[in-house]
PDB file of N, CA and C in Angstrom:
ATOM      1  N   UNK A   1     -20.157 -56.807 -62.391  1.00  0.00           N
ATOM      2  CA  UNK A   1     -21.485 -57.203 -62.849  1.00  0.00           C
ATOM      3  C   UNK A   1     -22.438 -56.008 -62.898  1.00  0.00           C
ATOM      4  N   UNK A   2     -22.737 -55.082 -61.683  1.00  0.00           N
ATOM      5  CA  UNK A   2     -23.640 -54.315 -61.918  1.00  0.00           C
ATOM      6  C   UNK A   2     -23.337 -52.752 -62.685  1.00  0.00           C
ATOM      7  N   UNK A   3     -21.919 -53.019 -63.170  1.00  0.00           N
ATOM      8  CA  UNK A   3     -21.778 -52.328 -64.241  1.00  0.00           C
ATOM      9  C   UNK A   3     -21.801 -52.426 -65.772  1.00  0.00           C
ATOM     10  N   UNK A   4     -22.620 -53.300 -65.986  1.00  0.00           N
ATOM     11  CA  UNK A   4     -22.753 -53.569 -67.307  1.00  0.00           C
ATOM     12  C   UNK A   4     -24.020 -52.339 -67.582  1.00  0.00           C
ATOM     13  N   UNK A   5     -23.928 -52.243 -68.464  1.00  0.00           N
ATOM     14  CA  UNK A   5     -24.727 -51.146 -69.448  1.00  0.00           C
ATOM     15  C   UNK A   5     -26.099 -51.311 -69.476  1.00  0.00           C
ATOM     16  N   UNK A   6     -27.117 -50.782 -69.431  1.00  0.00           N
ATOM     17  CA  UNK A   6     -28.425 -51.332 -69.859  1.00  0.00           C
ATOM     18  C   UNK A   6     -28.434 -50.716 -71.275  1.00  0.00           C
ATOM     19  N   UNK A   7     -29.448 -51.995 -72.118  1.00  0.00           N
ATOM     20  CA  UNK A   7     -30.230 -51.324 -73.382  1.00  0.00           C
ATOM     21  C   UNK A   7     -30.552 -50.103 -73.992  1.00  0.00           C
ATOM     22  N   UNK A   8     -30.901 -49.406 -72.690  1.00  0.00           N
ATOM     23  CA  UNK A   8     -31.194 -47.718 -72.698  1.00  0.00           C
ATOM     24  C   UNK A   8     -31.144 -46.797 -71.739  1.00  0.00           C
ATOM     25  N   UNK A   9     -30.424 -45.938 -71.755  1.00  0.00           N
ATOM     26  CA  UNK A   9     -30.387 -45.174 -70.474  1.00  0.00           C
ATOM     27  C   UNK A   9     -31.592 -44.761 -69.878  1.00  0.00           C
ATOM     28  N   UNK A  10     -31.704 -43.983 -68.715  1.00  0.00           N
ATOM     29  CA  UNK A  10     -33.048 -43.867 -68.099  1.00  0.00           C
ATOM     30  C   UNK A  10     -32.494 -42.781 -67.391  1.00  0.00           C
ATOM     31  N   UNK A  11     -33.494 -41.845 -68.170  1.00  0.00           N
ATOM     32  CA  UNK A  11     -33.099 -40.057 -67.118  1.00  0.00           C
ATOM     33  C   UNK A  11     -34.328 -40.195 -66.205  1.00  0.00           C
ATOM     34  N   UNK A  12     -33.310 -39.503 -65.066  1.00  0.00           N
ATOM     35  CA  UNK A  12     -34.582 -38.832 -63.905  1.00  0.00           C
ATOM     36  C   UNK A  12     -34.673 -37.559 -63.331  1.00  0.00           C
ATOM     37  N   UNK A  13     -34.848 -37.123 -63.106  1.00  0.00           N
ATOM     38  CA  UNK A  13     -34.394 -35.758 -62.012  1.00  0.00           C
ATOM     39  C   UNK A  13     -34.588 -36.094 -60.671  1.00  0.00           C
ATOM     40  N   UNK A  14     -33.084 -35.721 -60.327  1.00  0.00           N
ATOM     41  CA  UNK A  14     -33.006 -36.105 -58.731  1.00  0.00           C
ATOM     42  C   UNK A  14     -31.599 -34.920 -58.497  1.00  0.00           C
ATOM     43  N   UNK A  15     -31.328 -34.692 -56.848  1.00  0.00           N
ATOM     44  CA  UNK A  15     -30.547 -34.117 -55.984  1.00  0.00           C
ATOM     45  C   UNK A  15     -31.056 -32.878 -55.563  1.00  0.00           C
ATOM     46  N   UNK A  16     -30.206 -31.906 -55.428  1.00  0.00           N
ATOM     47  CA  UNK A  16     -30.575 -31.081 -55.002  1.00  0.00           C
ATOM     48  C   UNK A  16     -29.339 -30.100 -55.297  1.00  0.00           C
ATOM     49  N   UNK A  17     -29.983 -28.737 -55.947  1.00  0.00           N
ATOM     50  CA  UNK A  17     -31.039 -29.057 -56.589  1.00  0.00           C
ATOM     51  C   UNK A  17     -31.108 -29.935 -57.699  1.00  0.00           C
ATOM     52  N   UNK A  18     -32.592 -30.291 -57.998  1.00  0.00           N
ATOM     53  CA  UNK A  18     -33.052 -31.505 -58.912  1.00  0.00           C
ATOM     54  C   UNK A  18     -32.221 -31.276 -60.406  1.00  0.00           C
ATOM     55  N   UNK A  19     -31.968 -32.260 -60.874  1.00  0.00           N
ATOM     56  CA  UNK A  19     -31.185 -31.733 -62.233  1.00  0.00           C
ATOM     57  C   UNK A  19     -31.495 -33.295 -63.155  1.00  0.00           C
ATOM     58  N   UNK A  20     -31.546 -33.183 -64.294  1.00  0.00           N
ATOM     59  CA  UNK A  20     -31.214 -34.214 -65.362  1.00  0.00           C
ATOM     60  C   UNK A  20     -30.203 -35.266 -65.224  1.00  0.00           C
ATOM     61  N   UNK A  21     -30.311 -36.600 -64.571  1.00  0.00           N
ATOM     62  CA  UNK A  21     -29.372 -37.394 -64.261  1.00  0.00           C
ATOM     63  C   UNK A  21     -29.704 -38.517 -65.399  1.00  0.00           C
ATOM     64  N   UNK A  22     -28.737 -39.056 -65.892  1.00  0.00           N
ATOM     65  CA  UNK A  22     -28.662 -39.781 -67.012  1.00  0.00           C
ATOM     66  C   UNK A  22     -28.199 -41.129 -66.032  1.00  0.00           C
ATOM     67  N   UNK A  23     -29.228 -42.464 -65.930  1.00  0.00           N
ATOM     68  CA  UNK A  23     -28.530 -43.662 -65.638  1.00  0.00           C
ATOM     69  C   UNK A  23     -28.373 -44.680 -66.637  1.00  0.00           C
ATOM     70  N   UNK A  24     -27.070 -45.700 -66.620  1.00  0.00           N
ATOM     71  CA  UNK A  24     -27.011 -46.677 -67.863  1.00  0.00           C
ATOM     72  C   UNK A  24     -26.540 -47.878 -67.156  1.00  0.00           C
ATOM     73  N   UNK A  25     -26.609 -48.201 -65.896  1.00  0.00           N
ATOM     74  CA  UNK A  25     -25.953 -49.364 -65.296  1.00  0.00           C
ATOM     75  C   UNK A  25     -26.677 -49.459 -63.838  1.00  0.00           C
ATOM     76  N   UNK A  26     -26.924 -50.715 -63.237  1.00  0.00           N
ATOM     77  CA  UNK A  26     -27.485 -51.192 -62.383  1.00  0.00           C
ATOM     78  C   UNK A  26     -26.749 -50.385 -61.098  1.00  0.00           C
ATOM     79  N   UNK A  27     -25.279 -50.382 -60.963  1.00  0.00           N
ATOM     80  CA  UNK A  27     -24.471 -49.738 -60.094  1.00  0.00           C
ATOM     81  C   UNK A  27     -24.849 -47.907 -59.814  1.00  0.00           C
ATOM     82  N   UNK A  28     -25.275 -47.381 -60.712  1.00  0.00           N
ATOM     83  CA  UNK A  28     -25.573 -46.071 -61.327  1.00  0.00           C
ATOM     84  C   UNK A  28     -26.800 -45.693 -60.734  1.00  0.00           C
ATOM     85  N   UNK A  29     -28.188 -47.047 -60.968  1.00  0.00           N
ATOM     86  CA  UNK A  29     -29.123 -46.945 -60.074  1.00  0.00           C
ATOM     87  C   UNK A  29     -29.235 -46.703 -58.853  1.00  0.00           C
ATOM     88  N   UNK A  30     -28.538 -47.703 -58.401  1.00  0.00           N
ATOM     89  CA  UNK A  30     -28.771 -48.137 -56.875  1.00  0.00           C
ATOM     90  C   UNK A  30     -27.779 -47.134 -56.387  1.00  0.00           C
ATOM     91  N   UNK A  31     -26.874 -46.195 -57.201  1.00  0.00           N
ATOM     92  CA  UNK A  31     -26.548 -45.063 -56.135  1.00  0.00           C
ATOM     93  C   UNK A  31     -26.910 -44.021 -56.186  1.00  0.00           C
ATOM     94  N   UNK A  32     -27.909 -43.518 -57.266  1.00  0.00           N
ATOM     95  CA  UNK A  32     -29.612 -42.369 -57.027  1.00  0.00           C
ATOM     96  C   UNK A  32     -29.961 -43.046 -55.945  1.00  0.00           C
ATOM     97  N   UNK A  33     -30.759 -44.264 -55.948  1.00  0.00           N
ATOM     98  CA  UNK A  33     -31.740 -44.496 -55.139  1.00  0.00           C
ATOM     99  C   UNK A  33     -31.278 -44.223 -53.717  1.00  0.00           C
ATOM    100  N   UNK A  34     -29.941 -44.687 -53.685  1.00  0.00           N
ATOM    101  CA  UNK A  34     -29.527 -44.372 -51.887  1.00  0.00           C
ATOM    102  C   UNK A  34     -29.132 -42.934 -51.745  1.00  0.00           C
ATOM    103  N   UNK A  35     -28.580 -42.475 -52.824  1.00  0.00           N
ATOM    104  CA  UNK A  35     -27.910 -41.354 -52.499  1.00  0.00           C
ATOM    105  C   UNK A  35     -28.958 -40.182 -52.683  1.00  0.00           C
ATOM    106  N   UNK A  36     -30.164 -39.750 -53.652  1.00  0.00           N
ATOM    107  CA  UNK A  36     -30.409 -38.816 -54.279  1.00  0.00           C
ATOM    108  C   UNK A  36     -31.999 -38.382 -54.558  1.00  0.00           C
ATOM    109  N   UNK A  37     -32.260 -39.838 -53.909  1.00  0.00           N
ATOM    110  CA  UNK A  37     -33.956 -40.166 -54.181  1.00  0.00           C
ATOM    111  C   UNK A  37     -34.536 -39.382 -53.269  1.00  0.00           C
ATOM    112  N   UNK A  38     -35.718 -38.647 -53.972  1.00  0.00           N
ATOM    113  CA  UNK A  38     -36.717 -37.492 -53.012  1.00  0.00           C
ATOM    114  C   UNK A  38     -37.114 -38.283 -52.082  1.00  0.00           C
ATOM    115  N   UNK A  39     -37.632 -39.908 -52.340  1.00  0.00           N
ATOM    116  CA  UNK A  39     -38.623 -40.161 -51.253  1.00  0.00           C
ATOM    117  C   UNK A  39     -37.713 -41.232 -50.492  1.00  0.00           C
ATOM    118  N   UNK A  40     -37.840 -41.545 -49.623  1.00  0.00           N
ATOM    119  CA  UNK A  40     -36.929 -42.534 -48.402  1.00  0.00           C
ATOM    120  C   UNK A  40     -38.238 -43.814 -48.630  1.00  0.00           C
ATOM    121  N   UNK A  41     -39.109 -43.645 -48.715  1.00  0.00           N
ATOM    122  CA  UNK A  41     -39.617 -45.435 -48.786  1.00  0.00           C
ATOM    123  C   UNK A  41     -41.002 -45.298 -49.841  1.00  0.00           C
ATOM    124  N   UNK A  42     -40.874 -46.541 -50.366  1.00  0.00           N
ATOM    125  CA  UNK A  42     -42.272 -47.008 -50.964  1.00  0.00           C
ATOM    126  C   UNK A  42     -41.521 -48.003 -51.714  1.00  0.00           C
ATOM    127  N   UNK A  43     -43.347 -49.105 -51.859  1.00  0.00           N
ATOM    128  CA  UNK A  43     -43.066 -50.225 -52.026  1.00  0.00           C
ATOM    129  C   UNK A  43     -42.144 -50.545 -53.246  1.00  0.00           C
ATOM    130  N   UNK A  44     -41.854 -49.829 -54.522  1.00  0.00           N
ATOM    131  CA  UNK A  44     -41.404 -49.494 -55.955  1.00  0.00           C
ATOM    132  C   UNK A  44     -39.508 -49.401 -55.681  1.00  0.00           C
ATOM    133  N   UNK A  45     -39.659 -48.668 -54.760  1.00  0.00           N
ATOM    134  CA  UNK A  45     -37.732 -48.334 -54.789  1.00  0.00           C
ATOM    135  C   UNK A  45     -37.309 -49.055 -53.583  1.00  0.00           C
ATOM    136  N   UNK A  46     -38.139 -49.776 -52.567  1.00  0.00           N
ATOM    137  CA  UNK A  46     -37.436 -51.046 -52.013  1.00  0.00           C
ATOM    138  C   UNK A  46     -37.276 -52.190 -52.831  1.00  0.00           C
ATOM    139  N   UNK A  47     -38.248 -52.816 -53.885  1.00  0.00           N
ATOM    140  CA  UNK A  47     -37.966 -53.782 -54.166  1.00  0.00           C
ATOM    141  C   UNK A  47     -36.863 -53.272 -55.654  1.00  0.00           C
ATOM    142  N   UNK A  48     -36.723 -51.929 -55.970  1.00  0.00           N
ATOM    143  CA  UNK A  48     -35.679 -52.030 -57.218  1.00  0.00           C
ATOM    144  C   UNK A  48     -34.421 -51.972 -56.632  1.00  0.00           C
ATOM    145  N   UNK A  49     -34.412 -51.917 -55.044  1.00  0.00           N
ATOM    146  CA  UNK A  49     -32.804 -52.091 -54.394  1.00  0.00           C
ATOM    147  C   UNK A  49     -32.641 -53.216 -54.496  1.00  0.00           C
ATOM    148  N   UNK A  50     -33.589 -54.205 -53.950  1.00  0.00           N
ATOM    149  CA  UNK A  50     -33.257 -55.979 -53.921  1.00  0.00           C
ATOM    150  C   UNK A  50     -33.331 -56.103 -55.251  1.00  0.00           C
ATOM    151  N   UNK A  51     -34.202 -56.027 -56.355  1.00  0.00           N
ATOM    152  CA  UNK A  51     -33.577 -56.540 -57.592  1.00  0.00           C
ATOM    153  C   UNK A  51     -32.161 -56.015 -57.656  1.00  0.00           C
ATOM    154  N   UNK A  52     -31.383 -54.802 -57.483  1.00  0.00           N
ATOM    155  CA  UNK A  52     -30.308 -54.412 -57.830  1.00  0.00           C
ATOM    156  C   UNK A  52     -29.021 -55.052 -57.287  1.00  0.00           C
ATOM    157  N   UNK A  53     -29.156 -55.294 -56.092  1.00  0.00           N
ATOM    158  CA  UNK A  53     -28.658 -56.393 -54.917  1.00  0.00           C
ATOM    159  C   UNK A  53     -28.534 -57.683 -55.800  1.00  0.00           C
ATOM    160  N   UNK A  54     -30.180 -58.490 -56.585  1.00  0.00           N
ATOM    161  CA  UNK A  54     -30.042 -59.831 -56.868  1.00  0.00           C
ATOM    162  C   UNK A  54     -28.876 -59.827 -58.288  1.00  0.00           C
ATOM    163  N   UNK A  55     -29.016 -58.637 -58.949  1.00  0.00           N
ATOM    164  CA  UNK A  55     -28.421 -58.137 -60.250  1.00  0.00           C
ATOM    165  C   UNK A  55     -26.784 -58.543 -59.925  1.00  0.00           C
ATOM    166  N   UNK A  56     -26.572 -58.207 -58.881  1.00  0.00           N
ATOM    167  CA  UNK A  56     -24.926 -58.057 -58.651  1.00  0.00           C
ATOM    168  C   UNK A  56     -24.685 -58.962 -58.258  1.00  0.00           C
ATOM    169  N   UNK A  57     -25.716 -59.976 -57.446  1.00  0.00           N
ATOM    170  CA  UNK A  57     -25.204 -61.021 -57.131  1.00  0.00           C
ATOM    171  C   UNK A  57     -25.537 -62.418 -58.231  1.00  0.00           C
ATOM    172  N   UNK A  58     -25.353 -62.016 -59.060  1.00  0.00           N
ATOM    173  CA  UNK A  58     -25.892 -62.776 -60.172  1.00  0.00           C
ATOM    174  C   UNK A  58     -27.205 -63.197 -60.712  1.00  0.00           C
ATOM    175  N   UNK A  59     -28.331 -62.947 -59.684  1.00  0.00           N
ATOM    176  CA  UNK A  59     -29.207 -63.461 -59.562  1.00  0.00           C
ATOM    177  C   UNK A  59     -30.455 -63.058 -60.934  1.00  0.00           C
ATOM    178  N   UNK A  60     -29.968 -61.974 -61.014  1.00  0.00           N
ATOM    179  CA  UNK A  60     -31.162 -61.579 -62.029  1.00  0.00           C
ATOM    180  C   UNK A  60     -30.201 -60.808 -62.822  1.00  0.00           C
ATOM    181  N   UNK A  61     -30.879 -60.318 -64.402  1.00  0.00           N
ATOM    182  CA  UNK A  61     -30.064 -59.872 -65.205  1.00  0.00           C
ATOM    183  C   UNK A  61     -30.363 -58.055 -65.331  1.00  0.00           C
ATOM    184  N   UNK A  62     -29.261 -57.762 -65.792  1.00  0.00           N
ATOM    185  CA  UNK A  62     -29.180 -56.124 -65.578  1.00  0.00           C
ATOM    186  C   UNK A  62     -30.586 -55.347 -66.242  1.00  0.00           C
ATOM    187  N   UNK A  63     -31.364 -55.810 -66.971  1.00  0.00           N
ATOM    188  CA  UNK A  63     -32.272 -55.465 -67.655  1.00  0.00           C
ATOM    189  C   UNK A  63     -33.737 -55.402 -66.768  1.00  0.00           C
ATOM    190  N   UNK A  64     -33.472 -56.259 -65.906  1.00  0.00           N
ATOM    191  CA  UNK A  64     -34.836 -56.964 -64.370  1.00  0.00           C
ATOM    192  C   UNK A  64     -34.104 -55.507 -63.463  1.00  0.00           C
ATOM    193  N   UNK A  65     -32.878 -55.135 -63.554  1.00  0.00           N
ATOM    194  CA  UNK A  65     -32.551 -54.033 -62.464  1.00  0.00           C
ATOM    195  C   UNK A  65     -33.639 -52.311 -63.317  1.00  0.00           C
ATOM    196  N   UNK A  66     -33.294 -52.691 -64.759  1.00  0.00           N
ATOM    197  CA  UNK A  66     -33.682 -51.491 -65.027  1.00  0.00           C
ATOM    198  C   UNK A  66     -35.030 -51.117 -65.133  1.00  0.00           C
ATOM    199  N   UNK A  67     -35.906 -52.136 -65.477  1.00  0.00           N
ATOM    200  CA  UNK A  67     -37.243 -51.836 -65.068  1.00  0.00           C
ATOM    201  C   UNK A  67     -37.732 -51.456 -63.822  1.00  0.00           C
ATOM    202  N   UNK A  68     -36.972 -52.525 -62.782  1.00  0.00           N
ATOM    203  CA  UNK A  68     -37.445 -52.028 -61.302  1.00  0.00           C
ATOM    204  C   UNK A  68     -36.994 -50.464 -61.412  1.00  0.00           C
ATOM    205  N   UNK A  69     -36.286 -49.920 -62.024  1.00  0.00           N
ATOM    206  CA  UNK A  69     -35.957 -48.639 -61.658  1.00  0.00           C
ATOM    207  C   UNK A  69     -36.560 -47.556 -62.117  1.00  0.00           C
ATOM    208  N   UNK A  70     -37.031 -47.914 -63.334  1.00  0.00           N
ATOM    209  CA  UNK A  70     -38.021 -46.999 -64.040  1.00  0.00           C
ATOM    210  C   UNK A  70     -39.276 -47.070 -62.922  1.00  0.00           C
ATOM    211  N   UNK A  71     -39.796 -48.165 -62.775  1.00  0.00           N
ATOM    212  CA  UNK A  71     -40.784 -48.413 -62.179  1.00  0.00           C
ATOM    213  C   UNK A  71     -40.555 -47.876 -60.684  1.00  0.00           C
ATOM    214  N   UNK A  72     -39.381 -47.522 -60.026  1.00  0.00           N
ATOM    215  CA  UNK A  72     -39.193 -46.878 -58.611  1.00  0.00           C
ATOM    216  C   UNK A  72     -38.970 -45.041 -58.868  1.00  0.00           C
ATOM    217  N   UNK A  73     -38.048 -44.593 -60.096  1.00  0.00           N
ATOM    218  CA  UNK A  73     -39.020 -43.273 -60.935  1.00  0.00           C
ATOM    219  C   UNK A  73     -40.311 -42.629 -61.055  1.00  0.00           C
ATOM    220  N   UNK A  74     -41.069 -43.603 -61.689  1.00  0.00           N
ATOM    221  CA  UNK A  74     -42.381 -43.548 -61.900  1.00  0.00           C
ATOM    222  C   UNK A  74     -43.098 -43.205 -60.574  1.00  0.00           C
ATOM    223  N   UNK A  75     -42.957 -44.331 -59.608  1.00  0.00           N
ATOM    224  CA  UNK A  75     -43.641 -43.937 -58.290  1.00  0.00           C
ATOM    225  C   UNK A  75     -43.019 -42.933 -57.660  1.00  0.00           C
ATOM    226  N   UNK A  76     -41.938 -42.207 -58.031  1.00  0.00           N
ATOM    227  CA  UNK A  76     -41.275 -41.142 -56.753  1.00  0.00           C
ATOM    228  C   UNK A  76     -41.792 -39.785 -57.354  1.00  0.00           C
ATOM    229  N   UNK A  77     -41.946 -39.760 -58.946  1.00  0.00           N
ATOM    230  CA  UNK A  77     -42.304 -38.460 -59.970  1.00  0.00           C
ATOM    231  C   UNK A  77     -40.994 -37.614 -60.507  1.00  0.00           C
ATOM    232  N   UNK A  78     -40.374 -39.170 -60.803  1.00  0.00           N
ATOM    233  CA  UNK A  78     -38.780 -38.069 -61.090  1.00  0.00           C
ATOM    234  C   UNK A  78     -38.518 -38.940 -62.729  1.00  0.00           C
ATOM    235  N   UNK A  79     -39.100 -39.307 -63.308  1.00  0.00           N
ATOM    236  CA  UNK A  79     -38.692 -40.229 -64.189  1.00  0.00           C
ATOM    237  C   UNK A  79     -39.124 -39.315 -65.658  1.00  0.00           C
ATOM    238  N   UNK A  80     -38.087 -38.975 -65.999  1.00  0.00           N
ATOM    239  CA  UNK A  80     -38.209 -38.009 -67.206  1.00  0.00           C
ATOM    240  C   UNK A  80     -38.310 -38.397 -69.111  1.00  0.00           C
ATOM    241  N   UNK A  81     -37.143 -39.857 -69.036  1.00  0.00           N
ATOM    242  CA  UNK A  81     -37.281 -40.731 -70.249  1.00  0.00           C
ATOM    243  C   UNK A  81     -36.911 -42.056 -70.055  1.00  0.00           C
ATOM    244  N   UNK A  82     -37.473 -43.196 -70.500  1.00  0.00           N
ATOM    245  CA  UNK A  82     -37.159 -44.472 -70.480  1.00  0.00           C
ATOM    246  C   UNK A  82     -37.444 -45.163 -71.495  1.00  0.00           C
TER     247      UNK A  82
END
């Protein structure tokens, strides 16, 4: 499930060092966010883990994962195209 594709990919810059990461799947997200993300908390990239969580568990559709993620980008300052 949380490898289905989104609509449009969504670059960010993240790791170390920071580089051009291309995401296209809910699974893809949620392993920047744990693995790669500059910031460890705010309110934006906790709740795009639980959407990503509800995504896999059927609950919401892969498209509800990718906004939360742009939108957890946006608040960290790594979100390059969406």
């Amino acid at each position: 499930m949380m490898n289905n594709p989104w609509s449009k990919p969504v670059v960010v810059l993240i790791g170390e060092p920071p580089v051009e990461t291309t995401v296209e799947t809910t699974q893809a997200a949620a392993w920047a966010m744990i693995e790669d993300w500059p910031v460890e908390d705010g309110p934006l990239i906790d709740r795009a883990l639980i959407v990503c969580a509800e995504v896999d568990g059927g609950k919401r559709k892969p498209e509800d994962a990718r906004a939360a993620f742009v939108a957890a980008a946006e608040e960290a300052g790594v979100l390059v195209s969406a």
